[in-house]
C-alpha atoms as a PDB file:
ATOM      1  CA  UNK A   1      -4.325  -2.676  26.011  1.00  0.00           C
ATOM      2  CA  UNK A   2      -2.859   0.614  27.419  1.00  0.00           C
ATOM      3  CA  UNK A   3       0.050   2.129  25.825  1.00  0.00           C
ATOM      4  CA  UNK A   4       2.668   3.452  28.018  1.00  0.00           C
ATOM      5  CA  UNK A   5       3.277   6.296  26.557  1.00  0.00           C
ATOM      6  CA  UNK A   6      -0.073   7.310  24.946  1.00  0.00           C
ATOM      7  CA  UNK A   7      -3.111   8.099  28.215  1.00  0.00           C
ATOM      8  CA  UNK A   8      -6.454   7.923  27.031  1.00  0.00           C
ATOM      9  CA  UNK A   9      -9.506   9.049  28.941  1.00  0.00           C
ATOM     10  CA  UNK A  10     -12.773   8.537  27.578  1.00  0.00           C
ATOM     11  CA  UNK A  11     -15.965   9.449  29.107  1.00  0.00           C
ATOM     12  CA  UNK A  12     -19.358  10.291  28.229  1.00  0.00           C
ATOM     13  CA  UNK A  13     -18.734  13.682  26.011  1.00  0.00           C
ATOM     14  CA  UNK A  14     -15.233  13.491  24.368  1.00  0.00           C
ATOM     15  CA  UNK A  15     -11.658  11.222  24.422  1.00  0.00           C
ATOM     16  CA  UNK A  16      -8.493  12.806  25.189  1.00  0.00           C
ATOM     17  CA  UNK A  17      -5.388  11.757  23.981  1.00  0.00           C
ATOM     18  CA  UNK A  18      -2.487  12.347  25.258  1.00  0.00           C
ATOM     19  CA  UNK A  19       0.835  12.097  24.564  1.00  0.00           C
ATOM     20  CA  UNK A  20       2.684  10.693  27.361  1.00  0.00           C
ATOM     21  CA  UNK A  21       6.665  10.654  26.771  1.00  0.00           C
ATOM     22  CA  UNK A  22       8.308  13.531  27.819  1.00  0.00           C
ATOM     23  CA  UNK A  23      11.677  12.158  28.350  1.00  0.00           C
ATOM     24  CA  UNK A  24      11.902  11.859  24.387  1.00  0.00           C
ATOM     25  CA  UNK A  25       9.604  14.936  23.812  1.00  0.00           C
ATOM     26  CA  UNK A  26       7.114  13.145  22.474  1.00  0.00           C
ATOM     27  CA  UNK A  27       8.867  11.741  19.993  1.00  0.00           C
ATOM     28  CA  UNK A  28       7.037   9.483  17.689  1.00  0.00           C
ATOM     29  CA  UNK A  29       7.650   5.553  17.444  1.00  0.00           C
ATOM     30  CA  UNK A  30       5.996   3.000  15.158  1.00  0.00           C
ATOM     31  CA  UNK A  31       4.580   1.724  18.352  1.00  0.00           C
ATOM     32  CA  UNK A  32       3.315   4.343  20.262  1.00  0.00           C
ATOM     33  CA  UNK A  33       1.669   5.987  16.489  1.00  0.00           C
ATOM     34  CA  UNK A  34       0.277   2.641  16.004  1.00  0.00           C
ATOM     35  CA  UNK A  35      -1.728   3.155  19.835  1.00  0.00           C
ATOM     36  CA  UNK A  36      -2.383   6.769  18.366  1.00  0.00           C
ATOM     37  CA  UNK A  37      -4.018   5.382  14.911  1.00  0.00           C
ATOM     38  CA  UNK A  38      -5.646   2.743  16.886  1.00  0.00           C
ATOM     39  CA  UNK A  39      -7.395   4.904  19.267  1.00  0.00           C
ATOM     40  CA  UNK A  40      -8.117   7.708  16.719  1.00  0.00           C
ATOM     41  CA  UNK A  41     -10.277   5.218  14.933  1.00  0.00           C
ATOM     42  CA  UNK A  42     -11.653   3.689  17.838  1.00  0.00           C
ATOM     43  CA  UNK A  43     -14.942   6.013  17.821  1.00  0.00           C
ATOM     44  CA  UNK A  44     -15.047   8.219  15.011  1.00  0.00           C
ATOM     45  CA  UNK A  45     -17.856  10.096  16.144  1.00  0.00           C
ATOM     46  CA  UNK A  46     -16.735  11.016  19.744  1.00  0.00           C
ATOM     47  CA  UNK A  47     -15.247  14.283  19.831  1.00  0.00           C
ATOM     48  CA  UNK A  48     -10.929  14.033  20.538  1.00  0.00           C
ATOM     49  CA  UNK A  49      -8.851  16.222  22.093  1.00  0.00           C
ATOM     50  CA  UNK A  50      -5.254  15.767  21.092  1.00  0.00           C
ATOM     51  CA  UNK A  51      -2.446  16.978  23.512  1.00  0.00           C
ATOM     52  CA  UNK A  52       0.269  15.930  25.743  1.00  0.00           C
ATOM     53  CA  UNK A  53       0.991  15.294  29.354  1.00  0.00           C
ATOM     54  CA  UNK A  54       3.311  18.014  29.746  1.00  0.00           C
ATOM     55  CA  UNK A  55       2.169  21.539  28.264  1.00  0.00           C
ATOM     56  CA  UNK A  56       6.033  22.464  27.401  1.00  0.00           C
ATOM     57  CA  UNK A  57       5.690  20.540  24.368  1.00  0.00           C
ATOM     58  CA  UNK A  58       3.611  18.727  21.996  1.00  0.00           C
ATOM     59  CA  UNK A  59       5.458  16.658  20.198  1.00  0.00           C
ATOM     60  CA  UNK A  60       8.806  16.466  18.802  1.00  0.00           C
ATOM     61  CA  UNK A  61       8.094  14.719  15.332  1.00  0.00           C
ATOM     62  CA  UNK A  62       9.757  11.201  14.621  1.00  0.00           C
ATOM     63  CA  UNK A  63      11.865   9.588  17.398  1.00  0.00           C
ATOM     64  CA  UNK A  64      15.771   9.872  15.296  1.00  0.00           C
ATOM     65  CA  UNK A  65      17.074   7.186  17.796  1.00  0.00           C
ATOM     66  CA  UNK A  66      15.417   4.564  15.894  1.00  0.00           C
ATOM     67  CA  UNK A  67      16.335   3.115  12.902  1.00  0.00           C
ATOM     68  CA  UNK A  68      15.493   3.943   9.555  1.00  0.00           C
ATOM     69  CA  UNK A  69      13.318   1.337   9.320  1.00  0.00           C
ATOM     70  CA  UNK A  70      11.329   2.217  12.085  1.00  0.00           C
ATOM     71  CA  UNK A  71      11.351   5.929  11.014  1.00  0.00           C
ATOM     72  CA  UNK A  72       9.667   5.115   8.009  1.00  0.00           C
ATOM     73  CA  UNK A  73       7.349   2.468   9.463  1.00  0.00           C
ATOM     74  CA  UNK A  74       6.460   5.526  11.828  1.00  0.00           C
ATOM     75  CA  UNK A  75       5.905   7.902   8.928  1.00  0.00           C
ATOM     76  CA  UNK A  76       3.517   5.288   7.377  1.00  0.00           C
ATOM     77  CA  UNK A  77       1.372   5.239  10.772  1.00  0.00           C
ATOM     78  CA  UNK A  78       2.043   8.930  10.625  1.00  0.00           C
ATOM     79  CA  UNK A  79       0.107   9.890   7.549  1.00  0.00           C
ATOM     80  CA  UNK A  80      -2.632   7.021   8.600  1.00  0.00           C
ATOM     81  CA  UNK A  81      -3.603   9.061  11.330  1.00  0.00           C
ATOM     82  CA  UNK A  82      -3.669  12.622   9.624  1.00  0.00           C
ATOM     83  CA  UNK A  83      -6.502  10.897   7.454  1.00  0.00           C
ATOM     84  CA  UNK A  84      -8.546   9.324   9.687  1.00  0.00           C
ATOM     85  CA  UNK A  85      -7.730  12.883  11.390  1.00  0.00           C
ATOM     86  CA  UNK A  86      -9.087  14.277   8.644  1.00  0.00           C
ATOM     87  CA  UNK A  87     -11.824  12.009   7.309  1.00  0.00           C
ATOM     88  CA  UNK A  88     -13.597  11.200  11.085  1.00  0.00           C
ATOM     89  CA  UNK A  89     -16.829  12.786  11.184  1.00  0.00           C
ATOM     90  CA  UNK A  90     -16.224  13.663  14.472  1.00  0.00           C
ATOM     91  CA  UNK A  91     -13.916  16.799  15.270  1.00  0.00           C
ATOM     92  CA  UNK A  92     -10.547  16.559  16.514  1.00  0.00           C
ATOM     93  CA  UNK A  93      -8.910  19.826  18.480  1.00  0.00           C
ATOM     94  CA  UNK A  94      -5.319  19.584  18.835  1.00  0.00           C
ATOM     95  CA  UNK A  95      -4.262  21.739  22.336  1.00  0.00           C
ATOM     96  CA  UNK A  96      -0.840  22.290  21.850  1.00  0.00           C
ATOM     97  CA  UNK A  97       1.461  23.918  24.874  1.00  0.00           C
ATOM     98  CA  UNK A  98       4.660  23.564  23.605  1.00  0.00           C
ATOM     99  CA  UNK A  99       5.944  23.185  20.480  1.00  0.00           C
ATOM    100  CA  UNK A 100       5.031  20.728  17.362  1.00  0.00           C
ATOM    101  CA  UNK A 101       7.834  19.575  14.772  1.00  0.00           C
ATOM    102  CA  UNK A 102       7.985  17.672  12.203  1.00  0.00           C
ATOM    103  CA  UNK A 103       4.763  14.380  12.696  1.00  0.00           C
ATOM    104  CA  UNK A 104       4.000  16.679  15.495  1.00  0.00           C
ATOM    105  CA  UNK A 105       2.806  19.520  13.309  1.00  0.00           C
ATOM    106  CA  UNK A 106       1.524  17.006  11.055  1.00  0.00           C
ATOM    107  CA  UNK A 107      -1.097  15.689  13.490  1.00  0.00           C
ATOM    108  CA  UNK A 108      -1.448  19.386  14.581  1.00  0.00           C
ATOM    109  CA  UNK A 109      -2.288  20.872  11.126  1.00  0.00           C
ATOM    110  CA  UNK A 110      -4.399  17.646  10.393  1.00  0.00           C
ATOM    111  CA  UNK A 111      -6.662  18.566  13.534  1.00  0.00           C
ATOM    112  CA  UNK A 112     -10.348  20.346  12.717  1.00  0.00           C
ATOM    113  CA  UNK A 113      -9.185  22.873  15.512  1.00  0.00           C
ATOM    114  CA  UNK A 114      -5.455  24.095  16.819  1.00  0.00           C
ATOM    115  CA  UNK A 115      -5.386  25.325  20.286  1.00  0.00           C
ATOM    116  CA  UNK A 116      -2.181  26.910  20.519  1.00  0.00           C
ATOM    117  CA  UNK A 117      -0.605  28.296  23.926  1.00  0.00           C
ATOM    118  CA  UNK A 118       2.627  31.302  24.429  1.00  0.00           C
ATOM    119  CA  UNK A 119       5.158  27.761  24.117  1.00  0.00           C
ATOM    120  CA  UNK A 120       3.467  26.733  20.988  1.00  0.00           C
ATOM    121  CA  UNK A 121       5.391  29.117  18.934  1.00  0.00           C
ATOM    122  CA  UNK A 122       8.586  29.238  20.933  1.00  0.00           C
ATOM    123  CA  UNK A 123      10.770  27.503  18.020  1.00  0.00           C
ATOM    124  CA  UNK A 124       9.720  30.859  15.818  1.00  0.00           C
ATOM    125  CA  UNK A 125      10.122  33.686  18.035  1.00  0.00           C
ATOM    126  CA  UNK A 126      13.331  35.735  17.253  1.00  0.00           C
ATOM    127  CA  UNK A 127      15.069  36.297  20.202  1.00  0.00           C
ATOM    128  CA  UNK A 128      14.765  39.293  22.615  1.00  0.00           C
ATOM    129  CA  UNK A 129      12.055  41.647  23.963  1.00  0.00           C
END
């Protein structure tokens, strides 16, 4: 079943996977990094591209509106995905737009390759010229 805020398009070459809540950043939930493990393992051989819907950010790390609870269930689901990120023989490339805290650079730094746009390193520019 589709998750609402994770779009995945599969075809005959690669899946993309994209991150789909921009209100919130792309702040991670147990739910939606549940859809993200789930589809991750789907096909471990198919190539994965791992981005979001809007290129002014990638993805804000855990969602701190939810309870602790959920924060840590999150985390769990988190680190489940940086090792099947890491242990799928196929290779995942993580296009990143905007910038990636916390889970978000976790998933990032997990990938096999980091695409990285001008907004990826916004949060670590000093300001000025």
């Amino acid at each position: 079943m589709p998750h609402p805020h994770l779009l995945v398009e599969r075809d005959a070459v690669a899946c993309r996977l994209l991150l789909a809540r921009p209100e919130r950043h792309n702040a991670l939930d147990p739910v939606m990094t549940r859809a993200l493990r789930n589809a991750l393992a789907e096909d471990r051989q198919a190539p994965v591209i791992l981005g979001s819907t809007d290129p002014r950010v990638f993805c804000a790390g855990a969602d701190l509106s939810i309870p602790d609870a959920g924060r840590a269930a999150g985390s769990d689901l988190l680190y489940e995905c940086c090792e099947i990120i890491i242990t799928r023989p196929g290779p995942v490339i993580a296009a990143v737009g905007g910038p990636a805290v916390g889970g978000g650079a976790q998933l990032a730094t997990a990938a096999d390759l980091r695409i990285a746009g001008p907004g990826a390193a916004a949060l670590d520019r000093p300001a000025g010229p």
